[in-house]
N, C-alpha and C. Protein backbone atom coordinates (compact mmCIF):
# COMPACT_ATOMS: atom_id res chain seq x y z
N UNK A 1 126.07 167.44 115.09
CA UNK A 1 127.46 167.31 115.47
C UNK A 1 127.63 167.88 116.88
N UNK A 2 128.57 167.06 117.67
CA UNK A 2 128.81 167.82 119.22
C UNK A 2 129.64 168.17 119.10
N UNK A 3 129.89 169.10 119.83
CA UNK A 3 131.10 170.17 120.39
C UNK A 3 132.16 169.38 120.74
N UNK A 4 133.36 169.79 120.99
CA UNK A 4 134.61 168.82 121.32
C UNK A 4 134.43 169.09 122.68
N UNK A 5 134.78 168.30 123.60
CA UNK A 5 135.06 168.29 125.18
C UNK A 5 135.68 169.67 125.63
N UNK A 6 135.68 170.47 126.70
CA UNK A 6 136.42 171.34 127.23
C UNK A 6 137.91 170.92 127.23
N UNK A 7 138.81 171.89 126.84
CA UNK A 7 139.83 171.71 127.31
C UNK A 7 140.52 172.04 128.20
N UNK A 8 141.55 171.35 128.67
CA UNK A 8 141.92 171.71 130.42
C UNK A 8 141.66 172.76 130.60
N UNK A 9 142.82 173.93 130.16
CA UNK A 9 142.22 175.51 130.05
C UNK A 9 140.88 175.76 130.34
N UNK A 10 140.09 175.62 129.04
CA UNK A 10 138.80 175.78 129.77
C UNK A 10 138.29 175.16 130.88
N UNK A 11 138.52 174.04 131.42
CA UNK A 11 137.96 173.72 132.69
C UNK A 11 138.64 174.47 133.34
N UNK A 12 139.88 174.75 134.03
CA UNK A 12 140.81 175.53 134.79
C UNK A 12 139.88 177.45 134.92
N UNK A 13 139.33 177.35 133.59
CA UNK A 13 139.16 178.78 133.50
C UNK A 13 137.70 178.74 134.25
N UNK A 14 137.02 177.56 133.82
CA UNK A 14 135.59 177.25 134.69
C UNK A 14 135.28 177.39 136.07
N UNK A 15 136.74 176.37 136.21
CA UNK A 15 136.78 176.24 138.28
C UNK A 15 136.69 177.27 138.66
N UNK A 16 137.69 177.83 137.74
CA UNK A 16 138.29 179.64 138.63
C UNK A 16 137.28 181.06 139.09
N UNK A 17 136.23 180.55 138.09
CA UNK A 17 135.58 181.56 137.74
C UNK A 17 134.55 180.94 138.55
N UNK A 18 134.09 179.63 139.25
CA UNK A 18 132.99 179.14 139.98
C UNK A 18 133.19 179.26 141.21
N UNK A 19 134.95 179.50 141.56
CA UNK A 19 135.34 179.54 143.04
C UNK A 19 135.53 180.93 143.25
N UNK A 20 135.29 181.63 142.36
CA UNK A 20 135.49 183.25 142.48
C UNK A 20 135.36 183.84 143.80
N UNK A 21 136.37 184.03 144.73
CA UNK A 21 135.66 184.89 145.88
C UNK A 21 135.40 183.81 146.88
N UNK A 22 135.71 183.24 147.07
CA UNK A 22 135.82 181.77 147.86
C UNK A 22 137.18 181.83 148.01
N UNK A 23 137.43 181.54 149.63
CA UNK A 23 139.00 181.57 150.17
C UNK A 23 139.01 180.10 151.19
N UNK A 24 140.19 179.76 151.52
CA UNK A 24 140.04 178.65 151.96
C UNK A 24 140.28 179.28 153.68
N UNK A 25 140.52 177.85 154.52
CA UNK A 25 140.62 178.56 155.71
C UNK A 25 141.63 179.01 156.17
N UNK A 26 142.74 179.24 155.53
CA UNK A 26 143.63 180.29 155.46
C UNK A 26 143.09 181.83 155.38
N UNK A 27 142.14 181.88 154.45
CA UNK A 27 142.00 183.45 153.42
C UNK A 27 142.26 183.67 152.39
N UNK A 28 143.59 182.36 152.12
CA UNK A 28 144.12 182.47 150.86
C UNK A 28 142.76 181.78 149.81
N UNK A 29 143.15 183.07 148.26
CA UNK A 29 142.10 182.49 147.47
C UNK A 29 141.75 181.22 146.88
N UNK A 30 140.70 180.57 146.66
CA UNK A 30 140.35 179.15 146.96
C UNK A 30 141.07 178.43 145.47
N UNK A 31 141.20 179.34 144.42
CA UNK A 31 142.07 178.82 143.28
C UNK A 31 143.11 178.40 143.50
N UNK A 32 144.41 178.92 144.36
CA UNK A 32 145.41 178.50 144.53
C UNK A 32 145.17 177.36 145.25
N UNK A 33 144.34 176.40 145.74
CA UNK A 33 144.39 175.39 146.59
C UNK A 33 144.05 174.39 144.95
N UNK A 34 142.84 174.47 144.10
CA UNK A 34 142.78 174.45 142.91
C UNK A 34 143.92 173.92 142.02
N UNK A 35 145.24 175.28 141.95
CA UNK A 35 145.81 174.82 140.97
C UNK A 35 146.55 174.40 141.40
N UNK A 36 147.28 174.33 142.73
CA UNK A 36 147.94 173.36 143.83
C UNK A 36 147.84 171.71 143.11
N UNK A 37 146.30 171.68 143.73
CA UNK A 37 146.27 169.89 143.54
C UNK A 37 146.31 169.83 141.95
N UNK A 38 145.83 170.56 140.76
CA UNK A 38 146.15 169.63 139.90
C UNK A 38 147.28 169.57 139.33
N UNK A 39 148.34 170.85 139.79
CA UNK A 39 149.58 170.26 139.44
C UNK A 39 149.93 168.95 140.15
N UNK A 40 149.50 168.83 141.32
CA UNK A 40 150.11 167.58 142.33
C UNK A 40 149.87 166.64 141.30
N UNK A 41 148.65 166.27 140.73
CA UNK A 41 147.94 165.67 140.24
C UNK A 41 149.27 165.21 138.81
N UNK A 42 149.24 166.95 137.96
CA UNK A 42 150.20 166.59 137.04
C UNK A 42 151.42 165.71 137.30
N UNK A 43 152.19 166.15 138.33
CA UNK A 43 153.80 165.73 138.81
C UNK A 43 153.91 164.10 139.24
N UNK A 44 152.24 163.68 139.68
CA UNK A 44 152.70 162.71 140.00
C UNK A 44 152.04 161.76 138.38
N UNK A 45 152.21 162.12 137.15
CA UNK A 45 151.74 161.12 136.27
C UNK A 45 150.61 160.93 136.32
N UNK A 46 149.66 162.50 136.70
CA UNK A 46 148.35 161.99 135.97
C UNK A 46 147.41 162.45 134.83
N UNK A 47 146.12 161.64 134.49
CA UNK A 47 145.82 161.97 133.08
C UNK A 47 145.54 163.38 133.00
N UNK A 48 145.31 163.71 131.32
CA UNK A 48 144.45 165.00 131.77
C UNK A 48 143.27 165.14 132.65
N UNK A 49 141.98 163.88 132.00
CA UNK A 49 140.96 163.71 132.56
C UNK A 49 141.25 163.86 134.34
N UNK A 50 141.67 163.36 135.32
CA UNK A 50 142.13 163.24 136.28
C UNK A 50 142.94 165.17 136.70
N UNK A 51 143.28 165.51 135.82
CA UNK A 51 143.63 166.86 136.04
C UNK A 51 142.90 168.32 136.09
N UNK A 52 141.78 168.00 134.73
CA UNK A 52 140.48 168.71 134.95
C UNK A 52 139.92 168.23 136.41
N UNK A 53 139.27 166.64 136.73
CA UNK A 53 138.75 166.53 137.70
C UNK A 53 139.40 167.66 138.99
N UNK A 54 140.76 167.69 139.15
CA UNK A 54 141.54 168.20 140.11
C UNK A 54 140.62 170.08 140.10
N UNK A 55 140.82 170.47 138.87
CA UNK A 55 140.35 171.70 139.12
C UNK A 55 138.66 171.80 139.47
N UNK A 56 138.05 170.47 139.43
CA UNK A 56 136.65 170.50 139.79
C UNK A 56 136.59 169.71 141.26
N UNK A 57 137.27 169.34 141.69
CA UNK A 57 136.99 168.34 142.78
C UNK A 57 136.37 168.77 143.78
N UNK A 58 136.27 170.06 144.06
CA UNK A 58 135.38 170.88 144.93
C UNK A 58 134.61 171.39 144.73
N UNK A 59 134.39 171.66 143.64
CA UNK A 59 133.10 172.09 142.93
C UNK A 59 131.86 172.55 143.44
N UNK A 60 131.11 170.76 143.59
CA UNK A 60 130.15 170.63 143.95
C UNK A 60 129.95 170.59 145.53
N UNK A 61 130.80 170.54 146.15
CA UNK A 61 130.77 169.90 147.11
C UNK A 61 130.62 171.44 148.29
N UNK A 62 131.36 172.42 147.25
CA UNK A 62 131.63 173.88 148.14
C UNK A 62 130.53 174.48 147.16
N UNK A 63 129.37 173.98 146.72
CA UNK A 63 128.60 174.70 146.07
C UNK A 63 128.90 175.84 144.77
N UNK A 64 130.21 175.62 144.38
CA UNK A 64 130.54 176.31 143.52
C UNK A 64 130.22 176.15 142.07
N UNK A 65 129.46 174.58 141.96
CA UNK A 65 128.81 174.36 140.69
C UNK A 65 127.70 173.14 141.23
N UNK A 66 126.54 173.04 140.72
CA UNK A 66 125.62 172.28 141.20
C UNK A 66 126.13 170.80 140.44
N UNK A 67 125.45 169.63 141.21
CA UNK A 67 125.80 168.55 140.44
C UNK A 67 125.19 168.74 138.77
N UNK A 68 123.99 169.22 138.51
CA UNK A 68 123.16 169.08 137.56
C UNK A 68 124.29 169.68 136.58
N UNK A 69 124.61 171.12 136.97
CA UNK A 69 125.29 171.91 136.02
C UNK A 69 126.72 170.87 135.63
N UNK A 70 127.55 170.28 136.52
CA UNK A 70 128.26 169.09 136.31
C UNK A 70 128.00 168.13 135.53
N UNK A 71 126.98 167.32 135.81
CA UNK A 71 126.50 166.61 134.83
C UNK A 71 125.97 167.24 133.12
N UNK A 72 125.72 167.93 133.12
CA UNK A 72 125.65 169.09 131.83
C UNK A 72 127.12 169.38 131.17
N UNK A 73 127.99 169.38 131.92
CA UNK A 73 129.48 170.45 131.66
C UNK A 73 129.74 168.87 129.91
N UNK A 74 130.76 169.49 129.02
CA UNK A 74 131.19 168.79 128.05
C UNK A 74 132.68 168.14 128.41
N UNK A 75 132.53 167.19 129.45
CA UNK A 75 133.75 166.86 129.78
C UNK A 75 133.63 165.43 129.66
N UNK A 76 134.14 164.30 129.99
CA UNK A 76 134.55 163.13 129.78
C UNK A 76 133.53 162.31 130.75
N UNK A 77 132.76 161.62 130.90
CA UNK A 77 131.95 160.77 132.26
C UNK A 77 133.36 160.52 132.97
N UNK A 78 134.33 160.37 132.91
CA UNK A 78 135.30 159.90 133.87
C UNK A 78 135.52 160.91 134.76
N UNK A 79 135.64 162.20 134.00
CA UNK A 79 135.93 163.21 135.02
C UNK A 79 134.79 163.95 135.80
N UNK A 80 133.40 163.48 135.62
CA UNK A 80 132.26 163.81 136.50
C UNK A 80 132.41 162.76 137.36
N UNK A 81 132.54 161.63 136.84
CA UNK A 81 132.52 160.59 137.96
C UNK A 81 133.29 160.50 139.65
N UNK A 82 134.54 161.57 139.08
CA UNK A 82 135.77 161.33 139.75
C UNK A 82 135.49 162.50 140.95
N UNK A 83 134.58 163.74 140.14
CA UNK A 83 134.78 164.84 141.24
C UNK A 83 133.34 164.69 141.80
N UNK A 84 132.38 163.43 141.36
CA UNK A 84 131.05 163.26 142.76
C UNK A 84 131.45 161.98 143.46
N UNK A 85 132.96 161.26 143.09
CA UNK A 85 133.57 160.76 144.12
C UNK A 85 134.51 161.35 145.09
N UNK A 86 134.81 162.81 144.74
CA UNK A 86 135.47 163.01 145.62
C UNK A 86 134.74 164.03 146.63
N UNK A 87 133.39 164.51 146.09
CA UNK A 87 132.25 165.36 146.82
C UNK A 87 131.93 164.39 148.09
N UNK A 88 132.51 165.34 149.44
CA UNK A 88 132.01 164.47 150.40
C UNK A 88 131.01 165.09 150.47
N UNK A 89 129.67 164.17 151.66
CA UNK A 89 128.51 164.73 151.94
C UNK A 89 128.49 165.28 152.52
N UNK A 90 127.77 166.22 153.20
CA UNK A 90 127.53 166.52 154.72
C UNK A 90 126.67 165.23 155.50
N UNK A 91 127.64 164.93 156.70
CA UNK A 91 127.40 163.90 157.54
C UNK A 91 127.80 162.56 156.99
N UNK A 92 128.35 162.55 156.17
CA UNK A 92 128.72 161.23 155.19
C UNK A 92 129.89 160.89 156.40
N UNK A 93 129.98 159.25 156.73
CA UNK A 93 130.80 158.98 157.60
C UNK A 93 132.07 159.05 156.49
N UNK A 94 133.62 159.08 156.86
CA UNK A 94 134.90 159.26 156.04
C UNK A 94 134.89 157.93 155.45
N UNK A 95 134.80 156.85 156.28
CA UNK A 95 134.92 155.38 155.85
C UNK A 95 134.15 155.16 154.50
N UNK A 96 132.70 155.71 154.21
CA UNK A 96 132.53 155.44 153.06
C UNK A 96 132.58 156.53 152.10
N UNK A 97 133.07 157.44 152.71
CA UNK A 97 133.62 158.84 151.41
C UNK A 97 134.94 158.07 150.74
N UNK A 98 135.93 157.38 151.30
CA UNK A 98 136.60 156.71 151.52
C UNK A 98 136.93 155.14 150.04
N UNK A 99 136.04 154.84 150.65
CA UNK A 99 135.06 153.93 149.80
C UNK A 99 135.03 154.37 148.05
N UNK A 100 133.98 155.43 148.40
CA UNK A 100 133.38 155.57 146.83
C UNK A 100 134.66 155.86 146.30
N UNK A 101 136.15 156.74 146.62
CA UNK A 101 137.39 156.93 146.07
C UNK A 101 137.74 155.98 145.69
N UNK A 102 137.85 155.07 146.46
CA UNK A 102 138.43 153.84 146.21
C UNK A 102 137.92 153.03 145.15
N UNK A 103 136.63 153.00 145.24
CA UNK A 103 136.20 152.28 143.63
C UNK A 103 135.98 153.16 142.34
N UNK A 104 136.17 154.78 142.26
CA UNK A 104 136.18 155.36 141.03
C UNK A 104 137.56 155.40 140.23
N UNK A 105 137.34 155.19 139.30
CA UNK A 105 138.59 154.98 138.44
C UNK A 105 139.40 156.38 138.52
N UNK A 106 140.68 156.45 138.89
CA UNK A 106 141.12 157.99 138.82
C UNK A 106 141.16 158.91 140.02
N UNK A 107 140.26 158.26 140.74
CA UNK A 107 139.64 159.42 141.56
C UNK A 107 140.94 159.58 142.78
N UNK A 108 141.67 157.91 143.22
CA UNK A 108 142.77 158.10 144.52
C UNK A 108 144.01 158.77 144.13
N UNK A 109 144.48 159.42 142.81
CA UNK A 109 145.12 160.34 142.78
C UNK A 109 145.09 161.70 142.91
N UNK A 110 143.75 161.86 142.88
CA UNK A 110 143.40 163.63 142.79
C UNK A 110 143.25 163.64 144.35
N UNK A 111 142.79 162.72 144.95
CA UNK A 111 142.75 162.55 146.35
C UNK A 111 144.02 162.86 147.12
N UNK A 112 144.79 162.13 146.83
CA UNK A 112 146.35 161.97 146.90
C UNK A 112 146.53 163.35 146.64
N UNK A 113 146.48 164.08 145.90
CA UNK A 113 147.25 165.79 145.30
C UNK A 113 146.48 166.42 146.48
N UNK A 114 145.09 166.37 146.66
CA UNK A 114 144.32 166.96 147.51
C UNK A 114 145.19 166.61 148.89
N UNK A 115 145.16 166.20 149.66
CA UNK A 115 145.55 165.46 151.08
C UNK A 115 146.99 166.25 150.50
N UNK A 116 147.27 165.64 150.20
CA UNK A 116 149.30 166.82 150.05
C UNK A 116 149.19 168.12 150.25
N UNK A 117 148.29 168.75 149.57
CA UNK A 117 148.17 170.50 149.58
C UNK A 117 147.75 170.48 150.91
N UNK A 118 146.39 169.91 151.46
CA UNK A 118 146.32 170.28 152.72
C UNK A 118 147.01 170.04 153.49
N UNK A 119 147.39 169.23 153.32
CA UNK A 119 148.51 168.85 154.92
C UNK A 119 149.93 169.56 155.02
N UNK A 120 150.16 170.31 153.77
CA UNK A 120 151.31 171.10 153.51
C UNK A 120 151.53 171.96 154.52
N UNK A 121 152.74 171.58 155.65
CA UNK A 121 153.03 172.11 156.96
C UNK A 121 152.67 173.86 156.77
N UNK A 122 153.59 174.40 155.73
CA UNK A 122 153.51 175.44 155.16
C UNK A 122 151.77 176.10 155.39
N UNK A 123 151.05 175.50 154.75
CA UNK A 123 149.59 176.18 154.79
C UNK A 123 149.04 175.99 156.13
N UNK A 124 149.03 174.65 156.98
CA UNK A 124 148.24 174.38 158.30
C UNK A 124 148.94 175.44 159.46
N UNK A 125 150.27 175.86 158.84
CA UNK A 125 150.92 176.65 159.71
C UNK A 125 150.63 177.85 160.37
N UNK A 126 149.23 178.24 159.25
CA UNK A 126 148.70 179.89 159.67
C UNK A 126 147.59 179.72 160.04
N UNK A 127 147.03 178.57 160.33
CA UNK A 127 145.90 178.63 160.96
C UNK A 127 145.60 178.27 162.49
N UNK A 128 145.11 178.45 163.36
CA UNK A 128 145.13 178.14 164.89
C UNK A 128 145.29 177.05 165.19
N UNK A 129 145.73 176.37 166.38
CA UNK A 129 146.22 175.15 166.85
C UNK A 129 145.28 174.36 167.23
N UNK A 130 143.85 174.31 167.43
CA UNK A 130 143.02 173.36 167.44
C UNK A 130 142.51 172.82 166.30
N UNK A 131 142.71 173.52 165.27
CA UNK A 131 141.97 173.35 164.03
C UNK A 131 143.20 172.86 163.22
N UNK A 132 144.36 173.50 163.08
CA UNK A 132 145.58 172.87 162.80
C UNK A 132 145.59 170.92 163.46
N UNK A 133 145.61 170.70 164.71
CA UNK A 133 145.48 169.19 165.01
C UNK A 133 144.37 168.51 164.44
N UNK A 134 143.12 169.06 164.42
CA UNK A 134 141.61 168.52 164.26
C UNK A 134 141.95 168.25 162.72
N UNK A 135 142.58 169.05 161.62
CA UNK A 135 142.60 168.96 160.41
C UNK A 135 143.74 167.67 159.92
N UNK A 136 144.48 168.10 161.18
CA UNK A 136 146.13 167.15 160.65
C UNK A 136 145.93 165.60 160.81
N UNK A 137 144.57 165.40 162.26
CA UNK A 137 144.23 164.30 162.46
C UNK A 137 143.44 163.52 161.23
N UNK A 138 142.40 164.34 160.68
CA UNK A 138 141.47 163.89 159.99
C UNK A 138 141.91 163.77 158.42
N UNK A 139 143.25 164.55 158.32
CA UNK A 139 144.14 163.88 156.99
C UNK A 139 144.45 162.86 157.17
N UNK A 140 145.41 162.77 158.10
CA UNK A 140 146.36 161.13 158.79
C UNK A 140 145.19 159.89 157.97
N UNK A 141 144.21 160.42 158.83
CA UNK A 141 142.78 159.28 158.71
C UNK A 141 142.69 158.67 157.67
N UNK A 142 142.31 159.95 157.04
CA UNK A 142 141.66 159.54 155.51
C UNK A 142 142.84 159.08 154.53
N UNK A 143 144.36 159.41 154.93
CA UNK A 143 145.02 158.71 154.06
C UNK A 143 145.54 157.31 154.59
N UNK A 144 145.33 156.93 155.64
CA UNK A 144 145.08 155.24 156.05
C UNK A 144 143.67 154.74 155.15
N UNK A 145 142.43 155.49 155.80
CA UNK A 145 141.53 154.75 154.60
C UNK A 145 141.96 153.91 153.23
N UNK A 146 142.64 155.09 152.61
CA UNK A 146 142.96 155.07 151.41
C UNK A 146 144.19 154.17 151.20
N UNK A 147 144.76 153.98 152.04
CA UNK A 147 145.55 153.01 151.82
C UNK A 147 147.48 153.75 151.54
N UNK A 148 147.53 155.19 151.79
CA UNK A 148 148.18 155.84 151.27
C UNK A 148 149.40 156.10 152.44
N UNK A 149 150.58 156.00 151.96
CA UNK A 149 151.54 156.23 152.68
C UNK A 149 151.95 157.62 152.73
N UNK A 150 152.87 157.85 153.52
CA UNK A 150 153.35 159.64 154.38
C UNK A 150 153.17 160.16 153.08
N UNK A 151 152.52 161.69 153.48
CA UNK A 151 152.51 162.66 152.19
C UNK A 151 153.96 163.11 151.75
């Protein structure tokens, strides 16, 4: 007999505890960026599956859980699928980070919650003005990729 899937909670309690001590480029701790998007995620009508993904979507990508250990976790294939579509690479051009969002089922809403938190005037506001434009530009971007109108 298998175990039942994690439940949100427990994934929420997973992320938290994998991003431990990890701050974003604010300073602020890297959970609140976390539970940011998957409320975004919640508010705008999305699944659970899609809501766990939210608390994993960085996961792998900030080394906070290896893919393997991901692929291991007791969660849904939809919601692994969604957060090694939203794992950009290093050196991965945006156009096809872009891409793989676009064809995973689920994945352009957590995207969508993601891109909102960051671009939240509020947060880009405390960080320096080159990196503030360089960041604000490379949102704009990626939510044309995506096909996505003003946050």
């Amino acid at each position: 007999m298998t175990a039942p899937p994690l439940t949100l909670a427990e994934v929420e309690s997973l992320a938290r505890a994998a991003h431990e001590g990890q701050t974003d480029k604010a300073g602020r701790p890297y959970a609140e960026h976390l539970a940011a998007v998957a409320e975004g995620v919640r508010a705008r009508g999305g699944s659970a599956e899609q809501q766990a993904a939210a608390w994993l979507h960085d996961s792998v990508e900030d080394d906070a859980l290896s893919a393997e250990r991901l692929a291991g976790m007791n969660v849904p294939q939809g919601v692994k699928d969604m957060v090694l579509a939203l794992t950009k690479h290093p050196g991965e051009p945006l156009e096809q980070y872009a891409a793989r969002i676009l064809a995973t089922p689920g994945a352009l809403l957590v995207k969508e919650a993601d891109l909102a938190h960051n671009a939240n005037p509020a947060r880009l506001s405390v960080l320096d003005a080159p990196t503030r434009e360089r960041l604000s530009a490379k949102y704009a971007y990626v939510r044309s990729l995506l096909g996505l109108t003003a946050p």
